[in-house]
Protein backbone atom coordinates (compact mmCIF):
# COMPACT_ATOMS: atom_id res chain seq x y z
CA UNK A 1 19.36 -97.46 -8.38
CA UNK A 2 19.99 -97.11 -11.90
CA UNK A 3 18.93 -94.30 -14.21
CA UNK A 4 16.44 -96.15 -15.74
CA UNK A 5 14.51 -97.13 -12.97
CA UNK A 6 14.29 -93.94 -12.19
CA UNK A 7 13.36 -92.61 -15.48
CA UNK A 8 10.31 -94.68 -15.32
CA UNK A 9 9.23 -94.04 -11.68
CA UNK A 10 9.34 -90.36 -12.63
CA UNK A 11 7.76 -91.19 -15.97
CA UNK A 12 4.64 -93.27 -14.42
CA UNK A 13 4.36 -90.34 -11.74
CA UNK A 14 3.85 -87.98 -13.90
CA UNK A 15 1.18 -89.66 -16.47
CA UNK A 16 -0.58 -90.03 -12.80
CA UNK A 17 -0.91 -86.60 -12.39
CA UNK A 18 -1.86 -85.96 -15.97
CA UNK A 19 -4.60 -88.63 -15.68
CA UNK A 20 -5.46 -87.49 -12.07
CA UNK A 21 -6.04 -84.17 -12.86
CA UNK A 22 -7.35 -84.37 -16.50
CA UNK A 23 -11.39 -84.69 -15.46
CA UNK A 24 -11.19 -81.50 -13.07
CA UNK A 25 -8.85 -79.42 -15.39
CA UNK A 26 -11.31 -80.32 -18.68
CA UNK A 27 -14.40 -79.30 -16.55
CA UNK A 28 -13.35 -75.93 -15.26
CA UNK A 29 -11.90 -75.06 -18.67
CA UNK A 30 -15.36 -76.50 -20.44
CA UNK A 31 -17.42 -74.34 -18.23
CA UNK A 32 -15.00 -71.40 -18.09
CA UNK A 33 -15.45 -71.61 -22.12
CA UNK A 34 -19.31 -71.64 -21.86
CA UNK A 35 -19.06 -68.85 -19.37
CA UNK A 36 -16.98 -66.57 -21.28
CA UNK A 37 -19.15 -67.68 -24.83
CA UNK A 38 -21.99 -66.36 -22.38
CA UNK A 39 -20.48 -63.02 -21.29
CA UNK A 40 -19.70 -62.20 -25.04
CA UNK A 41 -23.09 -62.74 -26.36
CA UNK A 42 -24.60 -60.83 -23.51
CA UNK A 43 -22.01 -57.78 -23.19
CA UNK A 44 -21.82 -58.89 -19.29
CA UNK A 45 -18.08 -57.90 -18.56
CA UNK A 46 -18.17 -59.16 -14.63
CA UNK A 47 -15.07 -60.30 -13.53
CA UNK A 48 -16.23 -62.17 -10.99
CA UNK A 49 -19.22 -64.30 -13.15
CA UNK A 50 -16.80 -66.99 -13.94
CA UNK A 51 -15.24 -67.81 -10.25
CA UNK A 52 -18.90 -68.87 -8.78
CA UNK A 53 -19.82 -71.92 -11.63
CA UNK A 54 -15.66 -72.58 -12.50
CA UNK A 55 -15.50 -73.35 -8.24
CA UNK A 56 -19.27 -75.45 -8.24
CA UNK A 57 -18.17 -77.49 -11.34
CA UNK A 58 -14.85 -78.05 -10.10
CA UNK A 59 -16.05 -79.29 -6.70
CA UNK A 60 -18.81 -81.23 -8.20
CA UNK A 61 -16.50 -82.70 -10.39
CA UNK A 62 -14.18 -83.47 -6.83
CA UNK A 63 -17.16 -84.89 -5.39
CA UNK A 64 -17.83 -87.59 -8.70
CA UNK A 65 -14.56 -88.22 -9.63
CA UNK A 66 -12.89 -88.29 -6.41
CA UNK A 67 -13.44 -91.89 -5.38
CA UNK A 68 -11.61 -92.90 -8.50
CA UNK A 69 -8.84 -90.26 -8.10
CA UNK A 70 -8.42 -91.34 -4.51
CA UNK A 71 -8.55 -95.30 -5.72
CA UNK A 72 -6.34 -94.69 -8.40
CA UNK A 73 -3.85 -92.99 -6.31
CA UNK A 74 -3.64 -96.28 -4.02
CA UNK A 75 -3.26 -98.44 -6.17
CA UNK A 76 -0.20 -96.58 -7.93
CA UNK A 77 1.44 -96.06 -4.28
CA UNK A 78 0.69 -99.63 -3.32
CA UNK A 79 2.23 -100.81 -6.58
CA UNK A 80 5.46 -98.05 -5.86
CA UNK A 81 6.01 -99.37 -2.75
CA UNK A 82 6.15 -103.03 -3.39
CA UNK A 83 8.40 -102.34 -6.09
CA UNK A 84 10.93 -100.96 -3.45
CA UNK A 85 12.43 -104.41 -2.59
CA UNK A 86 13.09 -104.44 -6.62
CA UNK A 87 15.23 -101.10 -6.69
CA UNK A 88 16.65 -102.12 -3.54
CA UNK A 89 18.66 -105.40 -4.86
């Protein structure tokens, strides 16, 4: 296997994550942000406020993007492993 190949299995795994992980990560920060905006106009200093609508957004946001993620996923591993008869030669 040469270093390229593996360069760009590496490379295409990791924009996978990135784009796998981009919808959940930008909703829990968006509604961490409009938490914490809500907390400073309202003096409210609870530590815990933010866990309870970070965790519900960020399992809602499982729940709608996760047929994507999952199909998404698939189709990268499907496409990794037929490529293994390429690296192989």
């Amino acid at each position: 296997m040469e270093l390229g190949t593996v360069t760009a299995i590496f490379r295409s795994a990791v924009l996978q994550i990135l784009i796998l992980s981009a919808p959940v990560l930008l909703i829990g920060m968006g509604v961490g942000l409009i938490v914490s905006v809500f907390q400073a106009t309202t003096s409210i200093q609870e530590q815990t406020l933010t866990f309870i609508p970070k965790i519900a957004a960020i399992l809602l946001s499982l729940f709608v993007f996760g047929p994507w993620m999952f199909s998404t996923l698939a189709q990268y591993t499907l496409r990794l492993l037929q490529t293994i008869p390429d690296i192989a030669n």
